[in-house]
C-alpha atoms as a PDB file:
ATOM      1  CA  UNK A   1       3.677  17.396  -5.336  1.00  0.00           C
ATOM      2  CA  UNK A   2       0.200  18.717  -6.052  1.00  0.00           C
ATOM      3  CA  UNK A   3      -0.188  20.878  -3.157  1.00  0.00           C
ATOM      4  CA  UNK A   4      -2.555  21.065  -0.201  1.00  0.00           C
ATOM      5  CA  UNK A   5      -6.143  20.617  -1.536  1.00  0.00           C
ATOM      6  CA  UNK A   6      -7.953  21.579   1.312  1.00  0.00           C
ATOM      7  CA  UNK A   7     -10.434  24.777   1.689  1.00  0.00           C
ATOM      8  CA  UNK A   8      -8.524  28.028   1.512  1.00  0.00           C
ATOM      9  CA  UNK A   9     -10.226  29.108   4.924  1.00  0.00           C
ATOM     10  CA  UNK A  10      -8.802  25.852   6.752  1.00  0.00           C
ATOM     11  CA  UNK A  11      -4.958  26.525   4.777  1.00  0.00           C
ATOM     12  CA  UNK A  12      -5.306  29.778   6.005  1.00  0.00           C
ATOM     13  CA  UNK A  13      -5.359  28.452   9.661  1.00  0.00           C
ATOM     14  CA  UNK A  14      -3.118  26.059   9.289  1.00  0.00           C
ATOM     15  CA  UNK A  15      -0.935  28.093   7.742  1.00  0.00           C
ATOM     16  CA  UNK A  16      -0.769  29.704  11.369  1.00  0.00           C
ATOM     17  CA  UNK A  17      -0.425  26.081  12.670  1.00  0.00           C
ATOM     18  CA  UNK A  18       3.044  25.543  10.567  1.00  0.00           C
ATOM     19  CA  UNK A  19       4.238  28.871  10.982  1.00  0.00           C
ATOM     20  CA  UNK A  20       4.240  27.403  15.153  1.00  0.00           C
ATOM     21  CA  UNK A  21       6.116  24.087  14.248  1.00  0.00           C
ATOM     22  CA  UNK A  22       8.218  25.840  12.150  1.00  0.00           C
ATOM     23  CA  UNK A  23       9.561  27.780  14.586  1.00  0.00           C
ATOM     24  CA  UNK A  24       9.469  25.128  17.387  1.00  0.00           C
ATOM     25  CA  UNK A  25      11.937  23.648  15.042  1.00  0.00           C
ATOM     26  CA  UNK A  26      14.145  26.982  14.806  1.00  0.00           C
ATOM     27  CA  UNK A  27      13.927  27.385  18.431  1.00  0.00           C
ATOM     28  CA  UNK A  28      15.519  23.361  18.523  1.00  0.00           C
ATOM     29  CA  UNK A  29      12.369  22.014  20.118  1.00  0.00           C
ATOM     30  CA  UNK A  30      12.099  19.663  17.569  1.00  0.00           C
ATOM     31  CA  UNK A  31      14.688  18.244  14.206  1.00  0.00           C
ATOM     32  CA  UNK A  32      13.179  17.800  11.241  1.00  0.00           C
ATOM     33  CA  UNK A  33       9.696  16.871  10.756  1.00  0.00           C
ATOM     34  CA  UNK A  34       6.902  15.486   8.392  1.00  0.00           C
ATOM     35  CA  UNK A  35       3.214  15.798   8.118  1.00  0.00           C
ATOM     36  CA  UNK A  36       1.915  12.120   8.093  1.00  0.00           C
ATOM     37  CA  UNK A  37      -1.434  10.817   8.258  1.00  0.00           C
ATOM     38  CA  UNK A  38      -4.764  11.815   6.826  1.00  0.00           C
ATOM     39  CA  UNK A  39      -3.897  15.694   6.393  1.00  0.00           C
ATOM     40  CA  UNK A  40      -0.576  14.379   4.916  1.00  0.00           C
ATOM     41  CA  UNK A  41      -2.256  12.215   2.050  1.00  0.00           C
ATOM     42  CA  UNK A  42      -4.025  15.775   1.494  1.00  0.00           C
ATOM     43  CA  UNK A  43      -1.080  16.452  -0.940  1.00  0.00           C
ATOM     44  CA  UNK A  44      -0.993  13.602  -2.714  1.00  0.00           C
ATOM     45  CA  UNK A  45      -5.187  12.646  -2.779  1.00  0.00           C
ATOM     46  CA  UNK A  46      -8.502  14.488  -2.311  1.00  0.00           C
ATOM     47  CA  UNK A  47      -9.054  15.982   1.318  1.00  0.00           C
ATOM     48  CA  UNK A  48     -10.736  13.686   3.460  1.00  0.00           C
ATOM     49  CA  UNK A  49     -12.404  14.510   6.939  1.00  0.00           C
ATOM     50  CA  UNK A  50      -9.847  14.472   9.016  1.00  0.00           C
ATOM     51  CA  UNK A  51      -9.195  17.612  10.798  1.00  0.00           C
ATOM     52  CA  UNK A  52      -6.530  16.201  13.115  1.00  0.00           C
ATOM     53  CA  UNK A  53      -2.499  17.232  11.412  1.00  0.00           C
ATOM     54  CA  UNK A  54      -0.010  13.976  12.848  1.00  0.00           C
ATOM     55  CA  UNK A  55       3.363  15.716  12.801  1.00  0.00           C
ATOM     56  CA  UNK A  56       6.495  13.159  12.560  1.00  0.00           C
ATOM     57  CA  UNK A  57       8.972  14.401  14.147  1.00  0.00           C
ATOM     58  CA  UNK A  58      12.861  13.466  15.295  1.00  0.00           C
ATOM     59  CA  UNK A  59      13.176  13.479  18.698  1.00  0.00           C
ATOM     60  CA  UNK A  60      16.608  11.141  19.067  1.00  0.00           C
ATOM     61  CA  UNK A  61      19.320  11.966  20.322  1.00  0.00           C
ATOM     62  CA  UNK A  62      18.511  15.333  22.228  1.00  0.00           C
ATOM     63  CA  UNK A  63      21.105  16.023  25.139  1.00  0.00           C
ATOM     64  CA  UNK A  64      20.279  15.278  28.484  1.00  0.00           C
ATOM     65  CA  UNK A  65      16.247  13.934  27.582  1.00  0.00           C
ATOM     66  CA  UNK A  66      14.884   9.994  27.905  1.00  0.00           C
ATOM     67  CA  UNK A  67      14.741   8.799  24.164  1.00  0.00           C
ATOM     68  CA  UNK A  68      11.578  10.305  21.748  1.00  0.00           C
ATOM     69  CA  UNK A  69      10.660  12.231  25.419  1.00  0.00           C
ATOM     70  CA  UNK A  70       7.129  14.595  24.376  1.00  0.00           C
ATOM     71  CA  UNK A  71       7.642  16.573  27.065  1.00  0.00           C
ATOM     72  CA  UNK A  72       9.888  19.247  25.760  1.00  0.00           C
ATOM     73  CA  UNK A  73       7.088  19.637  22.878  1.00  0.00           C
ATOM     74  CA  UNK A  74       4.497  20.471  25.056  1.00  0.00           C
ATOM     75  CA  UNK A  75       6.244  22.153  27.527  1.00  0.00           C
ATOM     76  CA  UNK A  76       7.086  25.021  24.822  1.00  0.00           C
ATOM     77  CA  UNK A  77       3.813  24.954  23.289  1.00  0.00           C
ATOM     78  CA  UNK A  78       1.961  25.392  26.654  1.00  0.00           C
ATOM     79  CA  UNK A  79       4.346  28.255  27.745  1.00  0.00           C
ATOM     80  CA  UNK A  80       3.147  30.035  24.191  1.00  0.00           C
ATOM     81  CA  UNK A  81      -0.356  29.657  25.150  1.00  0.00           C
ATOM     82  CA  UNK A  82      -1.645  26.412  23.189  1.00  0.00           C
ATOM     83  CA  UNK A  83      -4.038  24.217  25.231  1.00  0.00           C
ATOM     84  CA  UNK A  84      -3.828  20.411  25.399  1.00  0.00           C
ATOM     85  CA  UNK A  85      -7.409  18.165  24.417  1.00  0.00           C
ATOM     86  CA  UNK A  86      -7.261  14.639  24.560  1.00  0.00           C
ATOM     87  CA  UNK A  87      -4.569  13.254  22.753  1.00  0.00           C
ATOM     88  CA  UNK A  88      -3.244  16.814  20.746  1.00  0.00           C
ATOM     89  CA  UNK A  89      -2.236  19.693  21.343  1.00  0.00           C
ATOM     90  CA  UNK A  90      -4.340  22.487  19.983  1.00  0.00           C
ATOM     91  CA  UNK A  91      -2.206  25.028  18.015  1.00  0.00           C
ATOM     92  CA  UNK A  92      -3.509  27.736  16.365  1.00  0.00           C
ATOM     93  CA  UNK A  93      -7.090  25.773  15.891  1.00  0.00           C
ATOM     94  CA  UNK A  94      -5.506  22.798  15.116  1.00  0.00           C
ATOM     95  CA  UNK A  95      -5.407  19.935  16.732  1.00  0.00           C
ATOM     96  CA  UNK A  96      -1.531  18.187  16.158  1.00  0.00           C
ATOM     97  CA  UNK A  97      -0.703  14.812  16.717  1.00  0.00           C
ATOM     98  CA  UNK A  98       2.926  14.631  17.996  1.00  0.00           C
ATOM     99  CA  UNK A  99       4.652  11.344  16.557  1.00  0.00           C
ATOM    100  CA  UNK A 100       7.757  10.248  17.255  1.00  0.00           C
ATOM    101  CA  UNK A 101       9.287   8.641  13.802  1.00  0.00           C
ATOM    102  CA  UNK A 102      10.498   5.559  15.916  1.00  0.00           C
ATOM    103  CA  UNK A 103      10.971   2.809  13.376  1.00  0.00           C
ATOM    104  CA  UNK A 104      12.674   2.597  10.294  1.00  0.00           C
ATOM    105  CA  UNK A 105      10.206   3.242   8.129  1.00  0.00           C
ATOM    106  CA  UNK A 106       9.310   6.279   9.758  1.00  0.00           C
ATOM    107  CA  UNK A 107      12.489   7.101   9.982  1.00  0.00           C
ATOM    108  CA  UNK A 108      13.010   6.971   6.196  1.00  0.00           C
ATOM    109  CA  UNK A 109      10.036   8.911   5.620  1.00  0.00           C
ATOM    110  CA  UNK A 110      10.777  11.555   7.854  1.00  0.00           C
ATOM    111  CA  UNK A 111      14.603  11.657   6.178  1.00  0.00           C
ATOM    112  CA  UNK A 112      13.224  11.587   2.546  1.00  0.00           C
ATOM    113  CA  UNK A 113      10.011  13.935   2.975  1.00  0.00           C
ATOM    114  CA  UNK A 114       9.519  16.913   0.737  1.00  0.00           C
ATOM    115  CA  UNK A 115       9.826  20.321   0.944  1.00  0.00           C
ATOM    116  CA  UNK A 116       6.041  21.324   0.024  1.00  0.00           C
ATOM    117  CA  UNK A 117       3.760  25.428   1.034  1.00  0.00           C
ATOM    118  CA  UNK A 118       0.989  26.200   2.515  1.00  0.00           C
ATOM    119  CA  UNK A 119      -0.502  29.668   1.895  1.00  0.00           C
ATOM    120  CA  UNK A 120       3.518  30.540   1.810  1.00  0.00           C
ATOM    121  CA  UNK A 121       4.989  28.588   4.471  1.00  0.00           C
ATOM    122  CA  UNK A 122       7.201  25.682   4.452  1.00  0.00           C
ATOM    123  CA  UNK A 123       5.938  22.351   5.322  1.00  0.00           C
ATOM    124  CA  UNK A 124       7.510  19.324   5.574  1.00  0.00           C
ATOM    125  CA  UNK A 125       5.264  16.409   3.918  1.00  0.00           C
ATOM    126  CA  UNK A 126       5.968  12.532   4.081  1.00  0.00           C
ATOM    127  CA  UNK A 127       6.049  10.830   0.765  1.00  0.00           C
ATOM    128  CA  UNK A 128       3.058   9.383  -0.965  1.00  0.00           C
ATOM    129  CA  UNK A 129       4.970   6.113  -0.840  1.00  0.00           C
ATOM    130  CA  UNK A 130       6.150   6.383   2.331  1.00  0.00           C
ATOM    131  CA  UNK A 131       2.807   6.925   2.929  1.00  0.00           C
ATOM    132  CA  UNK A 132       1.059   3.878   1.750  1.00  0.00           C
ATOM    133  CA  UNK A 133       3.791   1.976   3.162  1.00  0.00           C
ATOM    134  CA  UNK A 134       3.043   3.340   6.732  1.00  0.00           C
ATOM    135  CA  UNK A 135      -0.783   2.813   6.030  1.00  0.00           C
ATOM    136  CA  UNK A 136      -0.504  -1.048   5.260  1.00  0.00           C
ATOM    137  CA  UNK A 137       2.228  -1.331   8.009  1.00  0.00           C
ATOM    138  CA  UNK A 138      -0.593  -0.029  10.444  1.00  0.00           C
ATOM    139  CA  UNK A 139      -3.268  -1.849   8.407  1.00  0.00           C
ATOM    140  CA  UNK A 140      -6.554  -0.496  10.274  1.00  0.00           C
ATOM    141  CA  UNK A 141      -9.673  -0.401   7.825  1.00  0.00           C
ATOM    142  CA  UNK A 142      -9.510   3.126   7.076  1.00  0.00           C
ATOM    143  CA  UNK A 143      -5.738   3.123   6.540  1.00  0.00           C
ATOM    144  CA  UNK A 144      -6.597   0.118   3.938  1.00  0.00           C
ATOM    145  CA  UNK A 145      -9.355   2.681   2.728  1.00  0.00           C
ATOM    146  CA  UNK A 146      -6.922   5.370   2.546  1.00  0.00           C
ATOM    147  CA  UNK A 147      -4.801   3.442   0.259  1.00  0.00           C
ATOM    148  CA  UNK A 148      -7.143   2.080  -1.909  1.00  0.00           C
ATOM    149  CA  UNK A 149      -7.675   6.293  -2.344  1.00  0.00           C
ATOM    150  CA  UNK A 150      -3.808   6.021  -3.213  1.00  0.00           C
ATOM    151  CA  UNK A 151      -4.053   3.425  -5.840  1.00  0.00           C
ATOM    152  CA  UNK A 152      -6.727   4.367  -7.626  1.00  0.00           C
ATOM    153  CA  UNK A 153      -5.239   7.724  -7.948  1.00  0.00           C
ATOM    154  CA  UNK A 154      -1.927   6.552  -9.251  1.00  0.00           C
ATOM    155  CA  UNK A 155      -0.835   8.579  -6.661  1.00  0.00           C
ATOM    156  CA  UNK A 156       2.646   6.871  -5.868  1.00  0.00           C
ATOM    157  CA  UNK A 157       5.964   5.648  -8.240  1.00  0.00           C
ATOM    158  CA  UNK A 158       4.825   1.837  -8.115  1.00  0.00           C
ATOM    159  CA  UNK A 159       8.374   0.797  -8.511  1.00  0.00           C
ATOM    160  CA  UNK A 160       9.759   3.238  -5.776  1.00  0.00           C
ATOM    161  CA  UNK A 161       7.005   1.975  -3.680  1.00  0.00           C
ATOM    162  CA  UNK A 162       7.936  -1.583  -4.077  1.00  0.00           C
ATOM    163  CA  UNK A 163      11.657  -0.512  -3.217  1.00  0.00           C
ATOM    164  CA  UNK A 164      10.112   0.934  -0.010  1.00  0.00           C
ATOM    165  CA  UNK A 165       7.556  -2.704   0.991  1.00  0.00           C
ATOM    166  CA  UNK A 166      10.973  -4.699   0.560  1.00  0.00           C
ATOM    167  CA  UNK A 167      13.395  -2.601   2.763  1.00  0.00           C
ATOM    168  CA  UNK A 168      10.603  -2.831   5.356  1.00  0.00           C
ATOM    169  CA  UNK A 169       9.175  -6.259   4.973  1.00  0.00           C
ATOM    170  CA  UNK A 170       5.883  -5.613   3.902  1.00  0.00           C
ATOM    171  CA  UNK A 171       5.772  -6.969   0.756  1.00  0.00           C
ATOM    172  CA  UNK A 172       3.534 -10.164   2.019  1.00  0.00           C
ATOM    173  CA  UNK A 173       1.387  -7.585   3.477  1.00  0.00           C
ATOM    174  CA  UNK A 174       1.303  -5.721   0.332  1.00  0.00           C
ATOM    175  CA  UNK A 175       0.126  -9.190  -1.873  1.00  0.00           C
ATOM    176  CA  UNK A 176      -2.607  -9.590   1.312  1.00  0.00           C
ATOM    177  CA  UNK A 177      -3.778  -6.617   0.546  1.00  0.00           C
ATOM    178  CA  UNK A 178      -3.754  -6.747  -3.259  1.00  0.00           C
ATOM    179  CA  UNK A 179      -5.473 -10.332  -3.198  1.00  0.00           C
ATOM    180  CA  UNK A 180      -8.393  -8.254  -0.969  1.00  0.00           C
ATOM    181  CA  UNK A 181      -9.247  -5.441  -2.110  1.00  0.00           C
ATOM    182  CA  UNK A 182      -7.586  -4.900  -5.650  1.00  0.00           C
ATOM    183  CA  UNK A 183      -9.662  -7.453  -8.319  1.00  0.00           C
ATOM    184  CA  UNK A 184      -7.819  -8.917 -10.892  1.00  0.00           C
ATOM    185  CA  UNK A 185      -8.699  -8.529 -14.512  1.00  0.00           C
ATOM    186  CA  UNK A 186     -10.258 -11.768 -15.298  1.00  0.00           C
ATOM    187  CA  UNK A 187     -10.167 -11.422 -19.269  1.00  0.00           C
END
């Protein structure tokens, strides 16, 4: 895991951000969770624009609540003083992206994400594989962007990501993408 590579001033906030979900998940708001997304492939690439954090997070199987319900989520973080805009909720300067991890995949890479800091403070971050896999699952032109950023890198195991595009079926997606945006060597 490389670590965070984003500007120390915007670590330092969302340091405060984590420090928030962290104890959202103490408090049992939320099980385990992952950062996902853009800020997620932070750890494993370059930064990239994005200012927006999409937390995964386990929301089955809570007592007495609708299935992957986003209401006890917001409901905590708007009795602590956090403000809703748009789509996120704004904690701590940050606007979070609530996800439930509703399919398999996302299950897996919630289950198998690691253990990473930030200025101190835990984080949970998804795999660089799991990553890539959830980027060509939602195949949108910047998530093919974002893992072109992956491959040229060499920022995942190629074999463990493999293991990953089979489990899921998205290994036809994976040669699609290969045949379209990765040239072969024509030598």
């Amino acid at each position: 895991m490389n670590g965070c590579r984003t500007p120390m001033h915007a670590r330092t906030q969302m340091k405060a951000t984590l420090e928030v979900i962290n104890q959202m998940q103490a408090d049992g708001v939320i099980g385990k969770y992952a950062i996902g997304g853009a800020v997620g492939a932070t750890y494993h690439l370059e930064p990239s624009a994005t200012q927006i954090i999409d937390v995964f997070v386990d929301l089955a199987g809570r007592p007495g609540l609708p299935l992957f319900s986003l209401a006890p989520i917001y409901e905590y973080l708007m009795a602590r003083g956090h403000r809703i805009e748009k789509e996120y909720l704004i904690i701590e300067g940050w606007p979070v992206h609530f996800l439930p991890a509703s399919g398999a995949l996302e299950e897996e890479a919630l289950e198998e994400a690691v253990e990473t800091e930030v200025e101190g403070t835990v984080a949970w971050v998804i795999t660089a594989e799991h990553l890539a896999a959830m980027t060509l699952k939602t195949g949108r032109t910047k998530d093919f962007a974002r893992l072109l950023q992956f491959v040229e890198a060499g920022a995942f195991d190629a074999s463990r990501l493999d293991l990953i595009l089979e489990r899921h079926g998205l290994l036809a997606k994976w040669q699609e993408f290969e045949l379209k945006f990765l040239p072969r060597d024509q030598s």
